[in-house]
Protein backbone atom coordinates (compact mmCIF):
# COMPACT_ATOMS: atom_id res chain seq x y z
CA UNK A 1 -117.08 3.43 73.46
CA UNK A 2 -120.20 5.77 74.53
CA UNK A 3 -119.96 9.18 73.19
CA UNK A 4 -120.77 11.02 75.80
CA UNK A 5 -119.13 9.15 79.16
CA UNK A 6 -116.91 7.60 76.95
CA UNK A 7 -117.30 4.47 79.07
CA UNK A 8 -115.61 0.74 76.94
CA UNK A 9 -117.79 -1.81 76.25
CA UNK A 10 -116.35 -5.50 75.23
CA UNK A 11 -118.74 -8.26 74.05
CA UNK A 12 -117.77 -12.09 73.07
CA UNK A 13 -120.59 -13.88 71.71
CA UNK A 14 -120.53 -17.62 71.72
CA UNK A 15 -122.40 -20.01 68.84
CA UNK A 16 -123.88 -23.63 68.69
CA UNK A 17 -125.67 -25.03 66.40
CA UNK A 18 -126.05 -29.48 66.82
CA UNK A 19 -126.79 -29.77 62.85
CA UNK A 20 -124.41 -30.16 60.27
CA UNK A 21 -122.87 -26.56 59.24
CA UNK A 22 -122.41 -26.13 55.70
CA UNK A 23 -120.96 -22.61 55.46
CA UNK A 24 -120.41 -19.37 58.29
CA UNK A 25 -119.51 -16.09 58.28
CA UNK A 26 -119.88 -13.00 60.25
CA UNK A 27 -120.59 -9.24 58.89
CA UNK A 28 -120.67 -6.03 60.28
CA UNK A 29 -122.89 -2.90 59.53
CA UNK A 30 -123.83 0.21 61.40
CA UNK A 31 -124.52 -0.74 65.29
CA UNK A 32 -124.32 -4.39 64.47
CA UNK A 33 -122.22 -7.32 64.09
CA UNK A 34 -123.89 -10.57 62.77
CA UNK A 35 -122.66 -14.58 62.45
CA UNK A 36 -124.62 -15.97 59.38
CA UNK A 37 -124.99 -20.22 59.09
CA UNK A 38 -125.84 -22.33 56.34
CA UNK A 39 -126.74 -25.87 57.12
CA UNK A 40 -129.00 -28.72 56.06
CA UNK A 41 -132.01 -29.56 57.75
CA UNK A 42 -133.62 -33.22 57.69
CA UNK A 43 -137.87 -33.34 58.23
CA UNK A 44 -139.32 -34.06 61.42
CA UNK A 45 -135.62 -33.48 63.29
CA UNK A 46 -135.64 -30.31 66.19
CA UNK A 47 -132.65 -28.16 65.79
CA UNK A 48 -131.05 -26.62 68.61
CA UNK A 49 -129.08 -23.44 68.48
CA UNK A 50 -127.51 -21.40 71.33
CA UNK A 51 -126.56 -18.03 71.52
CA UNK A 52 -124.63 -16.63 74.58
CA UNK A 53 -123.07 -13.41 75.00
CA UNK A 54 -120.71 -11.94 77.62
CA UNK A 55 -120.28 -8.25 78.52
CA UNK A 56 -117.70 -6.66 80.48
CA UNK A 57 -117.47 -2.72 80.68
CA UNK A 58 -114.49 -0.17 81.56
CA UNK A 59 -117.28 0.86 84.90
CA UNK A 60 -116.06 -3.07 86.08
CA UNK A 61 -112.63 -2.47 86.19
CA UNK A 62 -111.56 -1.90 89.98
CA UNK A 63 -108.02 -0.09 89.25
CA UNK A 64 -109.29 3.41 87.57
CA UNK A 65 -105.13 3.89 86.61
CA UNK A 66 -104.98 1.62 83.90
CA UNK A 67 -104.44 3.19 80.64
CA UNK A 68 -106.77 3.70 77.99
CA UNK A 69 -104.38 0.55 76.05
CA UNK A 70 -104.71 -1.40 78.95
CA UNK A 71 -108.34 -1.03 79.92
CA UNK A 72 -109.07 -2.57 76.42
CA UNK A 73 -106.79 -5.29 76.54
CA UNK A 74 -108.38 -6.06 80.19
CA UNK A 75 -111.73 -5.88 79.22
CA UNK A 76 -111.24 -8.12 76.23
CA UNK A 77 -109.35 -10.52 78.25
CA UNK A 78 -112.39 -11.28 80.94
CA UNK A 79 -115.15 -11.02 78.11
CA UNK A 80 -113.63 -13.61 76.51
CA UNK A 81 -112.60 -15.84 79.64
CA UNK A 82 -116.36 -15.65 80.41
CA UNK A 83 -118.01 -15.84 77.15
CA UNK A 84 -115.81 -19.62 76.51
CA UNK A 85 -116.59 -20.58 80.38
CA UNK A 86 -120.48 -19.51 79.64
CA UNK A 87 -119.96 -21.99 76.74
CA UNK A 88 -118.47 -25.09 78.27
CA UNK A 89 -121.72 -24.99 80.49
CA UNK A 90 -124.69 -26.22 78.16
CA UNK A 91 -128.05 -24.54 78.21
CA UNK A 92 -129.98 -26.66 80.49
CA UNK A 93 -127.38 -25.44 83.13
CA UNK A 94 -127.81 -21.80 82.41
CA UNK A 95 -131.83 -22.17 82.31
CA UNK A 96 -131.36 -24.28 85.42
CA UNK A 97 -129.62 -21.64 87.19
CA UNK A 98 -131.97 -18.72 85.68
CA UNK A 99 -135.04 -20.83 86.60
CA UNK A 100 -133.80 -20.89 90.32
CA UNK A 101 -133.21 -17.16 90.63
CA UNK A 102 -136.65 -16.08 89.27
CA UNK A 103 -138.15 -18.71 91.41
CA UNK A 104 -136.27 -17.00 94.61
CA UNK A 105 -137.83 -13.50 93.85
CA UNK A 106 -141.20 -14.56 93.10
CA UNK A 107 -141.44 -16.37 96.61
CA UNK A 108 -140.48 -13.21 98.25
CA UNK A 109 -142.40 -10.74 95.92
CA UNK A 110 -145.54 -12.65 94.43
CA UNK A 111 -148.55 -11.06 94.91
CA UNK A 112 -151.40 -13.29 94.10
CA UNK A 113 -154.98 -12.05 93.42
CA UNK A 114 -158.39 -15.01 93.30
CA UNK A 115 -161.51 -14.80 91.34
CA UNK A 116 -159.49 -11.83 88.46
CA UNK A 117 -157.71 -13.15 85.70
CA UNK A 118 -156.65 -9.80 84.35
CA UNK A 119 -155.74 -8.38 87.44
CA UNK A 120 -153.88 -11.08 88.79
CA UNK A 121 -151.80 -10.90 85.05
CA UNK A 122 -151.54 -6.94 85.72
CA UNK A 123 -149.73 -7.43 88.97
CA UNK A 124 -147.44 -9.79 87.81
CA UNK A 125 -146.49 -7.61 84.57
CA UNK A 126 -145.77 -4.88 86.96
CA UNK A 127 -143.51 -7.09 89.29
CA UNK A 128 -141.81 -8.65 86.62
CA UNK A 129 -140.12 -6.01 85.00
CA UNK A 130 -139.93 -4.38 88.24
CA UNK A 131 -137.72 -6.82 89.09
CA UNK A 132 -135.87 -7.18 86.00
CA UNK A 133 -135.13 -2.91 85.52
CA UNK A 134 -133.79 -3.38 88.69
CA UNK A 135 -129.54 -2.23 89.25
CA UNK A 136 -129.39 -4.89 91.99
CA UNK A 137 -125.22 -4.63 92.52
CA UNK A 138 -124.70 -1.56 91.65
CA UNK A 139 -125.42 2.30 92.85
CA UNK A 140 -124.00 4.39 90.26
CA UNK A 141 -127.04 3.63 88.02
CA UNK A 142 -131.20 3.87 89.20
CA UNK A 143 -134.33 2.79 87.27
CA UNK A 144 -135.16 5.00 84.39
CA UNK A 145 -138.56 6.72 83.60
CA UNK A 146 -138.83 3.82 81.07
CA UNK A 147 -137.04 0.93 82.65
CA UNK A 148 -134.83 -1.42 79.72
CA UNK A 149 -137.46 -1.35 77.69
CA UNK A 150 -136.59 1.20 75.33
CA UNK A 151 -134.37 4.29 74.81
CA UNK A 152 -137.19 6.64 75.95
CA UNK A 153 -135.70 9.56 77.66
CA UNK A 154 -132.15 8.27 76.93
CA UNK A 155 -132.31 6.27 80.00
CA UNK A 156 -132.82 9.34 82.10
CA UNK A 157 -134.27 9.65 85.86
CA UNK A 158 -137.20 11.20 87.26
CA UNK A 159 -138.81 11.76 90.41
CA UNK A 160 -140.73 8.32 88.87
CA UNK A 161 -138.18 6.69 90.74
CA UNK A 162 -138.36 7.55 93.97
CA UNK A 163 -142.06 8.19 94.21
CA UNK A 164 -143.44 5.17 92.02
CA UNK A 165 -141.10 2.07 91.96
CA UNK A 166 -138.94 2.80 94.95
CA UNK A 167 -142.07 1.99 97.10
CA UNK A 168 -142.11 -1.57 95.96
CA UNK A 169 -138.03 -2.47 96.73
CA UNK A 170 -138.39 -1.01 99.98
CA UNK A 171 -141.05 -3.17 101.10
CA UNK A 172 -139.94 -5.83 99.04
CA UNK A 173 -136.32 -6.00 98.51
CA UNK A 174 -134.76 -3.11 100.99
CA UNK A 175 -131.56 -3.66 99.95
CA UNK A 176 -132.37 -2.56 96.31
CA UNK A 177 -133.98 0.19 97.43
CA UNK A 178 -131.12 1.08 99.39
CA UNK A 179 -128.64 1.44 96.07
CA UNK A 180 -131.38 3.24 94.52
CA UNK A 181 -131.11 5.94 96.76
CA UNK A 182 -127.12 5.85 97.27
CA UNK A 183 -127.56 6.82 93.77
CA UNK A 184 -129.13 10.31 94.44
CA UNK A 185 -126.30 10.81 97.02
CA UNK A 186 -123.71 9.36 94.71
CA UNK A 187 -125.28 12.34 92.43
CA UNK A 188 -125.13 15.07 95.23
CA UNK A 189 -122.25 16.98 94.26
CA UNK A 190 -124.57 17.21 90.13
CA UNK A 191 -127.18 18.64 92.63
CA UNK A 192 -125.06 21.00 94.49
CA UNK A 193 -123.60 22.35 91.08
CA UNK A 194 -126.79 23.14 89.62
CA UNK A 195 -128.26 25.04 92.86
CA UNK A 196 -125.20 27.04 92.65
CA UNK A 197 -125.22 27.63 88.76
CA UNK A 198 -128.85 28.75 89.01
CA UNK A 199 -128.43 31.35 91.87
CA UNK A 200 -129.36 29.17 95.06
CA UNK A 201 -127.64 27.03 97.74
CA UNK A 202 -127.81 23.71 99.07
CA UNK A 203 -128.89 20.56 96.33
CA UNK A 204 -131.26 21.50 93.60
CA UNK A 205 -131.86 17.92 91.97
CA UNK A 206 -131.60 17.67 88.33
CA UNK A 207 -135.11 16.94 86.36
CA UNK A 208 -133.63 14.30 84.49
CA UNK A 209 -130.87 12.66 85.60
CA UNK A 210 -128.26 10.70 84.11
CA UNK A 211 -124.43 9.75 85.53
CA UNK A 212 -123.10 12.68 87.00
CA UNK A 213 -126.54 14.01 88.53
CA UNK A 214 -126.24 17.36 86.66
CA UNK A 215 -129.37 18.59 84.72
CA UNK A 216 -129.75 17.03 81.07
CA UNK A 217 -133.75 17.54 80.04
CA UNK A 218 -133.64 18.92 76.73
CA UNK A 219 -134.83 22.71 75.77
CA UNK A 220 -136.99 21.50 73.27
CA UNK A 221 -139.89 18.81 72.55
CA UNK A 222 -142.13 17.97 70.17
CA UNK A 223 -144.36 20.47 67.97
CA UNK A 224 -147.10 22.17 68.54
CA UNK A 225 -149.77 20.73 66.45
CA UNK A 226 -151.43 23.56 66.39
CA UNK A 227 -148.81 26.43 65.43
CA UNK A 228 -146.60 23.82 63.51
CA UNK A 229 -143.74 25.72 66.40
CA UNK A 230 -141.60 23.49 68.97
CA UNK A 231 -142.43 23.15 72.27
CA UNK A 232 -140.45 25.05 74.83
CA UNK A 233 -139.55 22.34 78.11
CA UNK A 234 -139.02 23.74 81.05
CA UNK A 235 -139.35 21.38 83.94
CA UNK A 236 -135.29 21.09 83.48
CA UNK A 237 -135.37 24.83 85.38
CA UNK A 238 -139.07 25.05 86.75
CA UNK A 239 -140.16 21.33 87.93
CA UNK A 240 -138.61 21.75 91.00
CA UNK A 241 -140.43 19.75 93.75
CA UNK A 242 -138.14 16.43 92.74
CA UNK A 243 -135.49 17.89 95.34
CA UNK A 244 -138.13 17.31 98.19
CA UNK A 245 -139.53 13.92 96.31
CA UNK A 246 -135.92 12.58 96.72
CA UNK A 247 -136.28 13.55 100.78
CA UNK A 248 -139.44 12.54 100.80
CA UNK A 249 -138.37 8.84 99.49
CA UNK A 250 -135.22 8.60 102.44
CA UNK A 251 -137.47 9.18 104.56
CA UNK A 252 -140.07 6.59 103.89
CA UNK A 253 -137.17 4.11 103.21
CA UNK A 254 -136.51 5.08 106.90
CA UNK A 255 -139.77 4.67 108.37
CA UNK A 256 -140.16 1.26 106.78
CA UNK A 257 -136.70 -0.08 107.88
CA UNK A 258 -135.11 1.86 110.73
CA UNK A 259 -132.05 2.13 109.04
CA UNK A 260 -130.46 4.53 111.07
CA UNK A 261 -127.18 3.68 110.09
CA UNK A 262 -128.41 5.05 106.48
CA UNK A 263 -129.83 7.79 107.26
CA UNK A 264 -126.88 9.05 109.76
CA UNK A 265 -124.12 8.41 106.86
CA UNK A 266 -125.97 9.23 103.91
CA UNK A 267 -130.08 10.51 104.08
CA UNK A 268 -129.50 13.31 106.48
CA UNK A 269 -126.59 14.99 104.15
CA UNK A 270 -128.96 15.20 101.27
CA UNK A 271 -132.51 15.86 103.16
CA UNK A 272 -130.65 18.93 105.01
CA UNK A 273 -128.83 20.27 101.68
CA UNK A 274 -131.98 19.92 99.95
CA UNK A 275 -133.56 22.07 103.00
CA UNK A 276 -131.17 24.71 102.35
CA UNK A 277 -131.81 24.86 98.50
CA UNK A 278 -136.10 25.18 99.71
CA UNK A 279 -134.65 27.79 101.96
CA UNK A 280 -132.72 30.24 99.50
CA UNK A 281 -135.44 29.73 96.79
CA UNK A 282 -138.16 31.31 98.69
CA UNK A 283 -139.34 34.81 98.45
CA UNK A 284 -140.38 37.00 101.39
CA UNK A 285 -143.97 38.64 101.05
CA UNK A 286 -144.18 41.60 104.03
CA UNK A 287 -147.64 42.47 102.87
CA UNK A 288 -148.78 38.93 103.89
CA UNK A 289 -146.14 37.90 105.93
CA UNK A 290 -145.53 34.93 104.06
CA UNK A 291 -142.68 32.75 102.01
CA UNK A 292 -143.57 32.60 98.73
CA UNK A 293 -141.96 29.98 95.72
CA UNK A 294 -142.84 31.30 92.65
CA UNK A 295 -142.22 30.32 89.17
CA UNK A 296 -142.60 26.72 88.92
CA UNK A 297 -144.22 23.54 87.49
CA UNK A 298 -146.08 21.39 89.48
CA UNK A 299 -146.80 17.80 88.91
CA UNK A 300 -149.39 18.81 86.20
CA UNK A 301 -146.97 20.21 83.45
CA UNK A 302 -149.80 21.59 81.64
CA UNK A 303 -149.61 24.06 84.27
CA UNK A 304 -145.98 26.52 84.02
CA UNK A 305 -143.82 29.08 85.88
CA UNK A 306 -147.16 29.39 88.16
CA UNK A 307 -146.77 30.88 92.13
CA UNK A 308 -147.03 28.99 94.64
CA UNK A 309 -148.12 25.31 93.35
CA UNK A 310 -149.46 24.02 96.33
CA UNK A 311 -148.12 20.39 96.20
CA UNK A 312 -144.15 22.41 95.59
CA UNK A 313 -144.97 24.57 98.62
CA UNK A 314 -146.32 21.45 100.59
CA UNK A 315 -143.45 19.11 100.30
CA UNK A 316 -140.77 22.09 100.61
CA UNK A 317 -142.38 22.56 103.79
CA UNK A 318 -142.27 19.51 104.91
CA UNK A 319 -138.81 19.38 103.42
CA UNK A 320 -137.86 21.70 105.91
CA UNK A 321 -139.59 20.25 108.87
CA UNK A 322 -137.46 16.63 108.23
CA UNK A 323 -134.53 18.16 108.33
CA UNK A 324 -134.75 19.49 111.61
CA UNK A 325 -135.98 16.26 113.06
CA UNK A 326 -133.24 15.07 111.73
CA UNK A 327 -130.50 17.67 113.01
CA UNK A 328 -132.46 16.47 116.13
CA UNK A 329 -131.92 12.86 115.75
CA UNK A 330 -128.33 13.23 114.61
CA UNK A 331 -127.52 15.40 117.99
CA UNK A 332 -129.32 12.26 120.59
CA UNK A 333 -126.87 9.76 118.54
CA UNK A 334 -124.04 12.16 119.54
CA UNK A 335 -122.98 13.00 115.65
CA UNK A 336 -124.68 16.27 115.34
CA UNK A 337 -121.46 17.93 115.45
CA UNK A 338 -119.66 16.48 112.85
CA UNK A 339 -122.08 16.78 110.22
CA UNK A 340 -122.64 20.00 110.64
CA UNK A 341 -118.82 20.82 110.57
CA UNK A 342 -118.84 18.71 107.41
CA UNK A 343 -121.78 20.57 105.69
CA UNK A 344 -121.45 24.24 106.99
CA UNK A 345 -124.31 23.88 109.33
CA UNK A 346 -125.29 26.18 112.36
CA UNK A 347 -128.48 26.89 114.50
CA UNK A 348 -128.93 29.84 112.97
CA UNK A 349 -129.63 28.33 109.67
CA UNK A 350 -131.99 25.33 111.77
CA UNK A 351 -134.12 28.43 113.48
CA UNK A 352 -134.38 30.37 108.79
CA UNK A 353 -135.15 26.60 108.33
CA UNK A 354 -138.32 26.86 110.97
CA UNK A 355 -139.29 30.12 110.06
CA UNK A 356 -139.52 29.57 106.24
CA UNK A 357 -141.46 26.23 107.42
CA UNK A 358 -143.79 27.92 109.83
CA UNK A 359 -145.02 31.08 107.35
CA UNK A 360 -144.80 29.27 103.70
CA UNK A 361 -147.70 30.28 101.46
CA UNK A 362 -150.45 27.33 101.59
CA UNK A 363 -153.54 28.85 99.67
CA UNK A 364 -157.04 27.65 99.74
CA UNK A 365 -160.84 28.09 98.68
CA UNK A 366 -163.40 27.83 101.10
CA UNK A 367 -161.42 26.36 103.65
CA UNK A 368 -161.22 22.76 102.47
CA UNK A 369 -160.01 23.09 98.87
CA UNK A 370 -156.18 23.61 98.32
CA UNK A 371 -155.82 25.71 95.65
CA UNK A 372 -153.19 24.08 92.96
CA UNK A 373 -151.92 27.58 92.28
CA UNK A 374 -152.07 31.50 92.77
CA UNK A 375 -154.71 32.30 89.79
CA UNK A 376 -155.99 29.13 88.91
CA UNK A 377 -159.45 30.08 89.48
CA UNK A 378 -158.95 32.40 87.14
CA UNK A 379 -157.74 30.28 84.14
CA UNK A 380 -159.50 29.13 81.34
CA UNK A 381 -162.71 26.44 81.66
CA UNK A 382 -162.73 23.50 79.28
CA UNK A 383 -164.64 21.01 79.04
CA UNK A 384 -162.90 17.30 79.50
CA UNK A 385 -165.26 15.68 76.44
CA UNK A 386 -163.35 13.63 74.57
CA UNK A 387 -159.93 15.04 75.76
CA UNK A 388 -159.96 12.40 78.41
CA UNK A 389 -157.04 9.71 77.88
CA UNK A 390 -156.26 11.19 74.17
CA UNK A 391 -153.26 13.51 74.39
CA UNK A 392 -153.47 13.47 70.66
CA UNK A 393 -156.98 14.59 69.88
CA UNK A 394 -156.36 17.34 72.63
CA UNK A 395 -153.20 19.09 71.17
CA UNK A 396 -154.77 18.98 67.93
CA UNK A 397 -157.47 21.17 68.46
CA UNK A 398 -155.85 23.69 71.32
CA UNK A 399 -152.54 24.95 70.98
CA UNK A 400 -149.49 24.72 74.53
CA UNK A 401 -150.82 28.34 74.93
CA UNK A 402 -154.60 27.35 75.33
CA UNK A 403 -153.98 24.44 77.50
CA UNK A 404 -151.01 26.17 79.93
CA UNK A 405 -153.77 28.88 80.44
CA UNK A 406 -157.06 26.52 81.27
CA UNK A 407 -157.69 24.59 83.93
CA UNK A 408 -157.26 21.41 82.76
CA UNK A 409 -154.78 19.41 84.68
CA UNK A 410 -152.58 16.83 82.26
CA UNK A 411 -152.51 14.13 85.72
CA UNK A 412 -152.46 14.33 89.36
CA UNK A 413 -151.34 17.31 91.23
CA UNK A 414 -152.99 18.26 94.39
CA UNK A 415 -154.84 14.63 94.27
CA UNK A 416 -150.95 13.45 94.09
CA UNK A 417 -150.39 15.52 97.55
CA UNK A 418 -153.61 13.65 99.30
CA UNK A 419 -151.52 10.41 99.11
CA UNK A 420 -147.98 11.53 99.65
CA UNK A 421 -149.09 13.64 102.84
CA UNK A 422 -151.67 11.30 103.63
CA UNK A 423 -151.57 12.14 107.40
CA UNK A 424 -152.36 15.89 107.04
CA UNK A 425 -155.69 16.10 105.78
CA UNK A 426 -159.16 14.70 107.23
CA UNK A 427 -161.47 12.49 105.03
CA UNK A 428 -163.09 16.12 104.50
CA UNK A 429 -160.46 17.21 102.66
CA UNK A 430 -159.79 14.61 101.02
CA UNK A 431 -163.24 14.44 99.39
CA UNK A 432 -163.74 18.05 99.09
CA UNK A 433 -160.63 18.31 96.60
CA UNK A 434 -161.29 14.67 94.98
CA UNK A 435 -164.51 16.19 94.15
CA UNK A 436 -162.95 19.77 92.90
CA UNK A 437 -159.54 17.97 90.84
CA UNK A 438 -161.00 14.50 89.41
CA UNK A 439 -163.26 16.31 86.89
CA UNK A 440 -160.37 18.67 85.73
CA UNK A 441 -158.06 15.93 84.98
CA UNK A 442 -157.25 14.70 81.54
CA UNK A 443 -154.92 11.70 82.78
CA UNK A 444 -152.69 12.40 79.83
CA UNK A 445 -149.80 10.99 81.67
CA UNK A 446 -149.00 7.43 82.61
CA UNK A 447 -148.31 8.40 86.24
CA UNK A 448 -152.09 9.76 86.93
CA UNK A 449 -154.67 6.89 87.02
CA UNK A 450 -152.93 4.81 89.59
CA UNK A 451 -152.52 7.70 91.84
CA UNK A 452 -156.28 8.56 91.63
CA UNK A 453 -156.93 4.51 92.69
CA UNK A 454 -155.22 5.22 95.79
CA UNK A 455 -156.87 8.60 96.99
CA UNK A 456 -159.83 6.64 95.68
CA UNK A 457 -159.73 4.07 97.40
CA UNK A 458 -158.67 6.67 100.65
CA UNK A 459 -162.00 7.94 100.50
CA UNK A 460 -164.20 5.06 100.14
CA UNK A 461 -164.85 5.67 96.48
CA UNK A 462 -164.58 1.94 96.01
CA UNK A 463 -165.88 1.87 91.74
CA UNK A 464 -163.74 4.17 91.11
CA UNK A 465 -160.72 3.10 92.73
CA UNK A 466 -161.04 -0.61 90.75
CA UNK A 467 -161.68 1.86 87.65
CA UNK A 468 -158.56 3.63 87.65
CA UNK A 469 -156.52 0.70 88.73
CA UNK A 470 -157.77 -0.80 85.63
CA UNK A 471 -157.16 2.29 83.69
CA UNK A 472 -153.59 2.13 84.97
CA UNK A 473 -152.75 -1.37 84.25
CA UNK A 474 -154.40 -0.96 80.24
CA UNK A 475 -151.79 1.50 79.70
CA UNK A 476 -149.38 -0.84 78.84
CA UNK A 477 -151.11 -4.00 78.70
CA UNK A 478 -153.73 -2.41 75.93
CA UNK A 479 -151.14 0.49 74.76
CA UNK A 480 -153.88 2.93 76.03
CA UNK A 481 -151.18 6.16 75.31
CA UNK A 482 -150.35 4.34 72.04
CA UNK A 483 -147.03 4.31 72.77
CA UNK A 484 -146.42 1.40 74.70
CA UNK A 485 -144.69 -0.14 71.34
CA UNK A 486 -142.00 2.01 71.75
CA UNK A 487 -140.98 2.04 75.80
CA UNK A 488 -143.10 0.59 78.55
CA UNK A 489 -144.39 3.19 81.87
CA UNK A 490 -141.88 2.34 84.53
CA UNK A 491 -144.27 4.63 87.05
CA UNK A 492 -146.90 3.29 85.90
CA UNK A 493 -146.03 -0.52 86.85
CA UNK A 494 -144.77 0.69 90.46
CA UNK A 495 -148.37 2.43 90.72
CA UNK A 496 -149.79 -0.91 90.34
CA UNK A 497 -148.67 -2.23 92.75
CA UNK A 498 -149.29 0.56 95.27
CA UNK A 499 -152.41 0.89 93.95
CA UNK A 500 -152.94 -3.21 95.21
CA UNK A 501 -150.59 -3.35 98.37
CA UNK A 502 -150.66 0.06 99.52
CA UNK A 503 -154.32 0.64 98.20
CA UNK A 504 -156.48 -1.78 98.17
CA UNK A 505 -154.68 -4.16 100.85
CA UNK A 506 -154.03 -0.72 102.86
CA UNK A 507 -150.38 -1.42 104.14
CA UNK A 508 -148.64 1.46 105.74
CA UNK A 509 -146.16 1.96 107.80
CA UNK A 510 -146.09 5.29 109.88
């Protein structure tokens, strides 16, 4: 039983072995349960064993009124029906079968690359566990920050979901994509609860997200190398632009599928409450007649509780601006009325929605440069040296005070806008703050480098696109965060294949 959603697991494993067995037993010890053989081998004879394993869990079970009794006795009836029907079926039929599946999904999602070895491997690493961290059946569950591949994060979800991978299932496999977001509104009412704990209405998405969609990022990290202290985190209260990242991904599912059907029964619920939470976190400046969101983190954590982070602003805006359309959209297909019965909704609200839209603060220097934050021109200088891709030679020698109050960035922030909002800047822009970020940017996280191929790539920076889709692919492929060993970068292997399809092949649906 799990501790914490006390959900029932039953498992029936199944052994053969074609040689003559001499002596078995099985033993237990913590987290484990083993089956030990003894038998005599002959020289130059192959030896075939077989291990299969069938898992049912108490999540399976259609009637939720069983007792707890009965849900055991249930569960350990099907494992074990399946686990001795797996068995009567040899293993040439369940490679046979296996074969033919994989074969299916790299017809449909095979990207091949001619005349690069390496990046024609790097692509398929990406799709490949892209398609294997994938809950294709089921929407209670999404794609965590590290995929299966380890218990990184505890198997929690970030915004690396909707902005990284989801990209690739809903050009690929829409479907998928689909249950990946039915699990953000399956999690609506964790998001509603956590607006209204902290002070604010409508859905205030959790940071890290597990079952029930309420908040679970932990209050503490690792130590500070420097003061030998822990490290406060606070993107679980600050990091707040994931509630517009989630809108942000309905509506590209949208634009790439027209599934308005989707959108009407599901999307528009959670891309208007998520307006409402942009609309009661913003503060009122009279001096400058503007909104103002202050005390937040932006995509580059190194960065906290700073005013007016200019990618947050940005997509609450635009936050805002979707929803109307969509109040629009849901009043031409005559269903207006009910959903705004259903979610407390009145013009008056749509008009504070407009307003707050229209007059939102969206600093800049010099005109062309969007400045990341009120007072980062003001922070601290360092130079990148040989900080660059080495989070641990850079926490050694400054301590989380030093680097919160420089202008380093730790990945892609305002460079991270340029792609999402694509649309609303010229190519003047777009090079003006390519040329202001890119030096600043220490690319200590796994979700930077591809990003920077894109925008690269936007602007005609050709090397350096190829560059940083290389740098993004070695991060797993050559452990280049020396921590691959542990838990692969699910972001990271979405961002490759932006970086290729939506990059380099520039596909792009508007």
């Amino acid at each position: 039983k799990t501790k914490q959603s006390r959900h029932i697991f039953g498992e029936a494993a199944y052994h053969r072995l074609d040689g003559n067995i001499s002596r078995e037993s099985f033993f237990s010890g913590r987290r484990l349960i083993g089956y030990r053989v003894e038998f005599a081998g002959e020289a130059n004879k192959t030896l075939s064993f077989e291990k299969q394993v069938a898992i049912y869990t108490s999540r399976d079970l259609k009637n939720s009124e069983y007792s707890a009794l009965e849900i055991i006795e249930k569960i350990k009836a099907l494992t074990l029906e399946k686990s001795l029907f797996a068995a009567q079926q040899d293993f040439e039929n369940h490679l046979a079968e296996h074969t033919a599946v994989w074969a299916t999904l790299w017809k449909q999602a095979d990207v091949r690359i001619e005349g690069d070895d390496f990046s024609q491997l790097a692509i398929r690493f990406a799709i490949f566990h892209l398609l294997q961290m994938a809950p294709w059946h089921d929407y209670r569950v999404s794609i965590a920050a590290k995929g299966l591949s380890g218990e990184g994060y505890r198997g929690h979800v970030f915004w690396d979901t909707e902005i990284f991978i989801l990209p690739f299932f809903i050009y690929m496999f829409p479907e998928t994509a689909q249950n990946l977001l039915l699990y953000r509104y399956h999690t609506l009412p964790g998001a509603l609860k956590k607006a209204q704990e902290n002070g604010y209405e409508g859905a205030m998405y959790a940071w890290e997200s597990a079952d029930t969609g309420e908040e679970t990022t932990p209050k503490f990290g690792g130590l500070d190398l420097k003061t030998r202290k822990p490290i406060r985190i606070c993107c679980g209260e600050l990091e707040q632009h994931i509630s517009a990242d989630i809108s942000y991904a309905i509506w590209h599912y949208y634009q790439v599928t027209g599934d308005k059907e989707f959108l009407t029964d599901f999307g528009a619920e959670i891309i208007c409450q998520t307006a409402r939470f942009w609309k009661s976190r913003v503060d009122y400046n009279p001096e400058k007649d503007r909104f103002e969101i202050k005390k937040v983190i932006g995509p580059d954590e190194y960065s906290e509780s700073v005013d007016n982070n200019y990618f947050t602003n940005a997509l609450a805006q635009w936050n805002l601006h979707r929803a109307i359309e969509v109040c629009e959209f849901l009043r031409q297909k005559k269903k207006y009325h009910d959903f705004a019965a259903k979610i407390g909704l009145n013009d008056e609200e749509l008009e504070n929605w407009g307003e707050v839209a229209e007059k939102i603060s969206l600093p800049r220097v010099d005109d062309l440069v969007l400045l990341q934050f009120d007072g980062f021109l003001q922070q601290k200088e360092i130079a990148l040296s040989s900080y660059q891709h080495d989070p641990n030679a850079f926490f050694s020698n400054f301590s989380w005070e030093e680097i919160t109050s420089s202008q380093l960035l730790k990945q892609a922030d305002v460079i991270m806008l340029l792609y999402l909002l694509n649309d609303q800047f010229t190519l003047e822009e777009k090079v003006a703050n390519w040329d202001f970020y890119e030096p600043k940017t220490l690319h200590h996280s796994s979700l930077s480098p591809a990003i920077h191929s894109l925008v690269a790539t936007e602007i005609g920076r050709a090397k350096e696109a190829f560059s940083y889709f290389i740098a993004a692919t070695e991060i797993d492929l050559d452990n280049k965060l020396k921590n691959s060993d542990a838990v692969l970068h699910a972001a990271t292997l979405g961002g490759i294949w932006q970086a290729v399809v939506k990059g380099f092949c520039g596909v792009k649906v508007k």
